[in-house]
N, C-alpha and C. Protein backbone atom coordinates (compact mmCIF):
# COMPACT_ATOMS: atom_id res chain seq x y z
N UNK A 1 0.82 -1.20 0.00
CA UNK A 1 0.00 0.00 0.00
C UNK A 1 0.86 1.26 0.00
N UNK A 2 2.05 1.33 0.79
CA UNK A 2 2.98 2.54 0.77
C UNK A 2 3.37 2.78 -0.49
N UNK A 3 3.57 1.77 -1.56
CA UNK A 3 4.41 1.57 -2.90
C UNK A 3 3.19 2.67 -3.35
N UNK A 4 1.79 2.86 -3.58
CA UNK A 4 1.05 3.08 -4.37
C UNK A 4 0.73 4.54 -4.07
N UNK A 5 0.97 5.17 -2.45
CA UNK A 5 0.51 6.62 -2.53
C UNK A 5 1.40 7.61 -3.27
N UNK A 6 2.65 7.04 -3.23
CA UNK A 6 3.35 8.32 -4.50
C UNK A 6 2.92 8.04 -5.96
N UNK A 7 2.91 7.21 -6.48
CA UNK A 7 1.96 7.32 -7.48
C UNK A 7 0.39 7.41 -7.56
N UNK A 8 -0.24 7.69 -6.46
CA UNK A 8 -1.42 8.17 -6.84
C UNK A 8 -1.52 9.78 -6.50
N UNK A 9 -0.09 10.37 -5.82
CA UNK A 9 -0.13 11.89 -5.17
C UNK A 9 0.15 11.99 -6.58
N UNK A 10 1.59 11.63 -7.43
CA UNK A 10 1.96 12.11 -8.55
C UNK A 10 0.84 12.22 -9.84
N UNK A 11 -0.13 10.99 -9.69
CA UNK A 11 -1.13 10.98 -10.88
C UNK A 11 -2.25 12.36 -10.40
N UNK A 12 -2.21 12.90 -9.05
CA UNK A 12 -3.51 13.77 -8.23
C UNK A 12 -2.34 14.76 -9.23
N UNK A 13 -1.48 15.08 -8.72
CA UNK A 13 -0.63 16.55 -9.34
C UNK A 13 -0.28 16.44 -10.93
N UNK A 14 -0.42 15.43 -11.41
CA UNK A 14 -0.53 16.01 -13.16
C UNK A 14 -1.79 16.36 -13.03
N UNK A 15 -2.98 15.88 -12.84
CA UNK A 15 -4.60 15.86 -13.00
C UNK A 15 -4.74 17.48 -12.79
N UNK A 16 -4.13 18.12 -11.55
CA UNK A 16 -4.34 19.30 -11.19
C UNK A 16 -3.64 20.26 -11.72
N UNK A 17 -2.51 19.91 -12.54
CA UNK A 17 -1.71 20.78 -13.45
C UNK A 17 -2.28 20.60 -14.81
N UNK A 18 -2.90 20.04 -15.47
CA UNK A 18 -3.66 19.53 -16.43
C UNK A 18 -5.12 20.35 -16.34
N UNK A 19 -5.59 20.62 -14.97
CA UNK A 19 -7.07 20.92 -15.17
C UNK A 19 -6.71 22.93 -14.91
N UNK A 20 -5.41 23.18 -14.31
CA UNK A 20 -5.24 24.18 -14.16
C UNK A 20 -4.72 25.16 -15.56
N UNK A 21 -4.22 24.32 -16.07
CA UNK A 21 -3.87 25.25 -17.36
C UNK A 21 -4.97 24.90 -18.21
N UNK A 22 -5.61 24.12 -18.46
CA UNK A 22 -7.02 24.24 -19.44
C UNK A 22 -8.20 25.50 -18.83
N UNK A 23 -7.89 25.43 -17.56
CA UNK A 23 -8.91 26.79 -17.00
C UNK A 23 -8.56 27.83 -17.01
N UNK A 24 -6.82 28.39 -17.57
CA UNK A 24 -6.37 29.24 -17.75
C UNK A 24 -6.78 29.66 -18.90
N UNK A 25 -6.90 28.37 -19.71
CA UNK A 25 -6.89 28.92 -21.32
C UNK A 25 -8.37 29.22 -21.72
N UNK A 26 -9.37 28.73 -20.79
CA UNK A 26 -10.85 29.03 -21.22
C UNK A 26 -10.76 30.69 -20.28
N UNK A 27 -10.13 30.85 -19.57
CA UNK A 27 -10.23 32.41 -18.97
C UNK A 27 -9.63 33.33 -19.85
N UNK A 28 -8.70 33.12 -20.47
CA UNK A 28 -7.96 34.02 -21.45
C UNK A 28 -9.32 34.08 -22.63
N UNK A 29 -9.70 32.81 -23.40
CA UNK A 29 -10.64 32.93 -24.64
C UNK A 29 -12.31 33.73 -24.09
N UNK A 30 -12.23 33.40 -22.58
CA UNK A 30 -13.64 34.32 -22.53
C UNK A 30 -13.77 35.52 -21.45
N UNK A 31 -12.72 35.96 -21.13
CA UNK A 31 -12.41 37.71 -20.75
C UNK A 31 -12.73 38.49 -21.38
N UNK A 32 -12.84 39.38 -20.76
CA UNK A 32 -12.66 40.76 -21.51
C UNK A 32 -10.91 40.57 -22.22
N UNK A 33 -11.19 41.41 -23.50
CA UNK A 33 -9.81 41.95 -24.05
C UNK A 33 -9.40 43.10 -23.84
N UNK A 34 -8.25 43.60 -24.03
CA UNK A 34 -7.38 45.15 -23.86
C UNK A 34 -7.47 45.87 -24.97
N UNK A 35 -8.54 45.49 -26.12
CA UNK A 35 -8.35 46.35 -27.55
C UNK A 35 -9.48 47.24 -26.90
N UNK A 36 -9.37 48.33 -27.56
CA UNK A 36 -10.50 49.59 -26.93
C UNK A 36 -10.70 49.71 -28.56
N UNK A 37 -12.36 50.47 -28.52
CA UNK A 37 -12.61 50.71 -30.20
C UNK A 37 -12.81 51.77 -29.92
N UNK A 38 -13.01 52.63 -30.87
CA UNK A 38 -12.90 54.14 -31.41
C UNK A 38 -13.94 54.59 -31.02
N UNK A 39 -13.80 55.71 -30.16
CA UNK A 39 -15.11 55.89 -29.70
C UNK A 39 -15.65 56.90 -30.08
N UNK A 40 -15.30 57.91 -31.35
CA UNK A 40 -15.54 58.72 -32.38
C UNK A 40 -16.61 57.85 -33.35
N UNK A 41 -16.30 56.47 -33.73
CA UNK A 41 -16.97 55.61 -34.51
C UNK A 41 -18.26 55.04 -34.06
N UNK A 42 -18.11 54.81 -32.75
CA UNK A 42 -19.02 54.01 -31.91
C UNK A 42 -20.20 54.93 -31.92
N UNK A 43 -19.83 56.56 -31.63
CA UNK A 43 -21.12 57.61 -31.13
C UNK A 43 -21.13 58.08 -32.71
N UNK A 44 -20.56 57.73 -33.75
CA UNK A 44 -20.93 58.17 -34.83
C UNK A 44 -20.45 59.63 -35.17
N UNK A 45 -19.55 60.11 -34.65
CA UNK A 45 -18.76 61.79 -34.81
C UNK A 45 -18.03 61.88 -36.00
N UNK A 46 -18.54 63.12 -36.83
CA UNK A 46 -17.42 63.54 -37.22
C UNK A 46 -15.89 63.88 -36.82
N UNK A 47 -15.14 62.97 -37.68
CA UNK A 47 -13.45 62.84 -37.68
C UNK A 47 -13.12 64.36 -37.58
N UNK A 48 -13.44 65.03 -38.35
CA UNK A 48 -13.00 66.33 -38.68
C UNK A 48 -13.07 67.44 -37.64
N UNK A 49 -13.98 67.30 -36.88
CA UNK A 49 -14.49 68.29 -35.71
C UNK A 49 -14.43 67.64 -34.16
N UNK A 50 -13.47 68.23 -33.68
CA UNK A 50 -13.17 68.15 -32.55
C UNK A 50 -14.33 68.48 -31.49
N UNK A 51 -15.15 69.28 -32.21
CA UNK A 51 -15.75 70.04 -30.93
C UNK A 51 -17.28 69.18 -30.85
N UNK A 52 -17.88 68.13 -31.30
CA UNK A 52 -18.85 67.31 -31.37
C UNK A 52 -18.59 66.11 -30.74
N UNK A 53 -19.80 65.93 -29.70
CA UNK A 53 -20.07 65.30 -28.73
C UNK A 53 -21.07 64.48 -28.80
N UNK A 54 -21.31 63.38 -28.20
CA UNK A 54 -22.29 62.56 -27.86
C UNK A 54 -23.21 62.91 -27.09
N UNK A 55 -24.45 62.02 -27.11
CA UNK A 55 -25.18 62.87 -26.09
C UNK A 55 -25.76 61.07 -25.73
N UNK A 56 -25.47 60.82 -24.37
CA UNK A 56 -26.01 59.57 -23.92
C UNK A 56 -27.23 60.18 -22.98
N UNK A 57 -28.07 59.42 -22.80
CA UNK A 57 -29.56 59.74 -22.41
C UNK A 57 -30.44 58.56 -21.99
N UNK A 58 -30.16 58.28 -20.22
CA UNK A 58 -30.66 57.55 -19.78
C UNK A 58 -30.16 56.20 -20.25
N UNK A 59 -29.00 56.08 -20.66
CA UNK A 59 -28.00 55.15 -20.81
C UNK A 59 -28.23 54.44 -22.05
N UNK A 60 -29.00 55.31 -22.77
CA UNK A 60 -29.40 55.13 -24.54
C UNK A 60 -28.51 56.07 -25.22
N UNK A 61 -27.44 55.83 -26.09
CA UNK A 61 -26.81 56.75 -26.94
C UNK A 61 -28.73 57.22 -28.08
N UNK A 62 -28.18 58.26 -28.21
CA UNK A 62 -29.09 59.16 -29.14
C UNK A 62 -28.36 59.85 -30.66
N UNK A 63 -29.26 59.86 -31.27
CA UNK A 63 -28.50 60.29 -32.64
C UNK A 63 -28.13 61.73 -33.10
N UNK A 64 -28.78 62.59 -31.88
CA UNK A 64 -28.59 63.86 -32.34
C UNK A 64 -26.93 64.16 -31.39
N UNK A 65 -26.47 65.17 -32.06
CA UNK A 65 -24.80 65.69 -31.46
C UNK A 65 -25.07 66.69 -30.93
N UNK A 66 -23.99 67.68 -30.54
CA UNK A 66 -24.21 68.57 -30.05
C UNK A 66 -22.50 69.13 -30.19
N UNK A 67 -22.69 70.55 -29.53
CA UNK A 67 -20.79 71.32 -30.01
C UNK A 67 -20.74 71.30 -28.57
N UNK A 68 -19.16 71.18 -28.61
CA UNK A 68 -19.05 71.80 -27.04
C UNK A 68 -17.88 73.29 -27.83
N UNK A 69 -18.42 74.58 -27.45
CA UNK A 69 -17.60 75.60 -27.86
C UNK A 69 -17.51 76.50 -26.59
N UNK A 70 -15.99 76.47 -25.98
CA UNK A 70 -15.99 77.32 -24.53
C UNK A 70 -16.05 76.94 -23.74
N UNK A 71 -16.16 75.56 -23.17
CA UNK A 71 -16.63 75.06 -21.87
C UNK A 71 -18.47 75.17 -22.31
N UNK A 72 -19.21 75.30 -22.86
CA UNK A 72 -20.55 75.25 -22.65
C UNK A 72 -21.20 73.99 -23.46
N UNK A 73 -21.74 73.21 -23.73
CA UNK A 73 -22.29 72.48 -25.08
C UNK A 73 -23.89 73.03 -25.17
N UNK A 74 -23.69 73.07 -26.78
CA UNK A 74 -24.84 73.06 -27.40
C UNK A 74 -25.58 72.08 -28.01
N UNK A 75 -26.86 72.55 -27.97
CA UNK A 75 -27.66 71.40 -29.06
C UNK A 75 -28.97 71.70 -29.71
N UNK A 76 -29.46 71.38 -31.11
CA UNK A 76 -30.53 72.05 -31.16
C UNK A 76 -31.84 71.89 -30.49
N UNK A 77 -32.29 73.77 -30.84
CA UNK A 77 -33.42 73.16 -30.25
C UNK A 77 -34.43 72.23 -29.82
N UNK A 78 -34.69 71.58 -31.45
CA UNK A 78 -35.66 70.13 -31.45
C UNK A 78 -35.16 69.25 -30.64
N UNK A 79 -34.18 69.29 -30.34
CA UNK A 79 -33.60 67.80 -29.42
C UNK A 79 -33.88 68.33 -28.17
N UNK A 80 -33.52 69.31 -27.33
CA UNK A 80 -34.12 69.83 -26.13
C UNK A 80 -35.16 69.52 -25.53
């Protein structure tokens, strides 16, 4: 019986080095990633103009923009 517990500790520690790196590799494939996307693209802004903003609303992006000129932002009326 003594002959058999180092080979059943050694067969327990591959099993657990075996189940530990397969759970590494399903955590890497279903994380979050470190790529960030464009968030000019995402709210739909013109490239060209710095001064156009998003307008999120009740945690709904919306399609109308708005300027920020001065520290103040604008937007048109109808969207108000």
């Amino acid at each position: 019986m003594k002959k058999f517990i180092p080979a059943i500790v050694a067969i327990a520690l591959i099993i657990l080095v075996l189940a530990g790196s397969f759970g590494m590799k399903l955590l890497d494939r279903y994380s979050y990633s470190d790529e960030k996307q464009d968030l000019k693209e995402y709210y739909n802004l013109s490239a060209g103009e710095e001064s156009s903003i998003a307008i999120v609303l009740q945690n709904e992006k919306i399609d109308v923009q708005a300027k920020l000129m001065e520290g103040r932002v604008y937007m048109e009326i109808e969207a108000v």
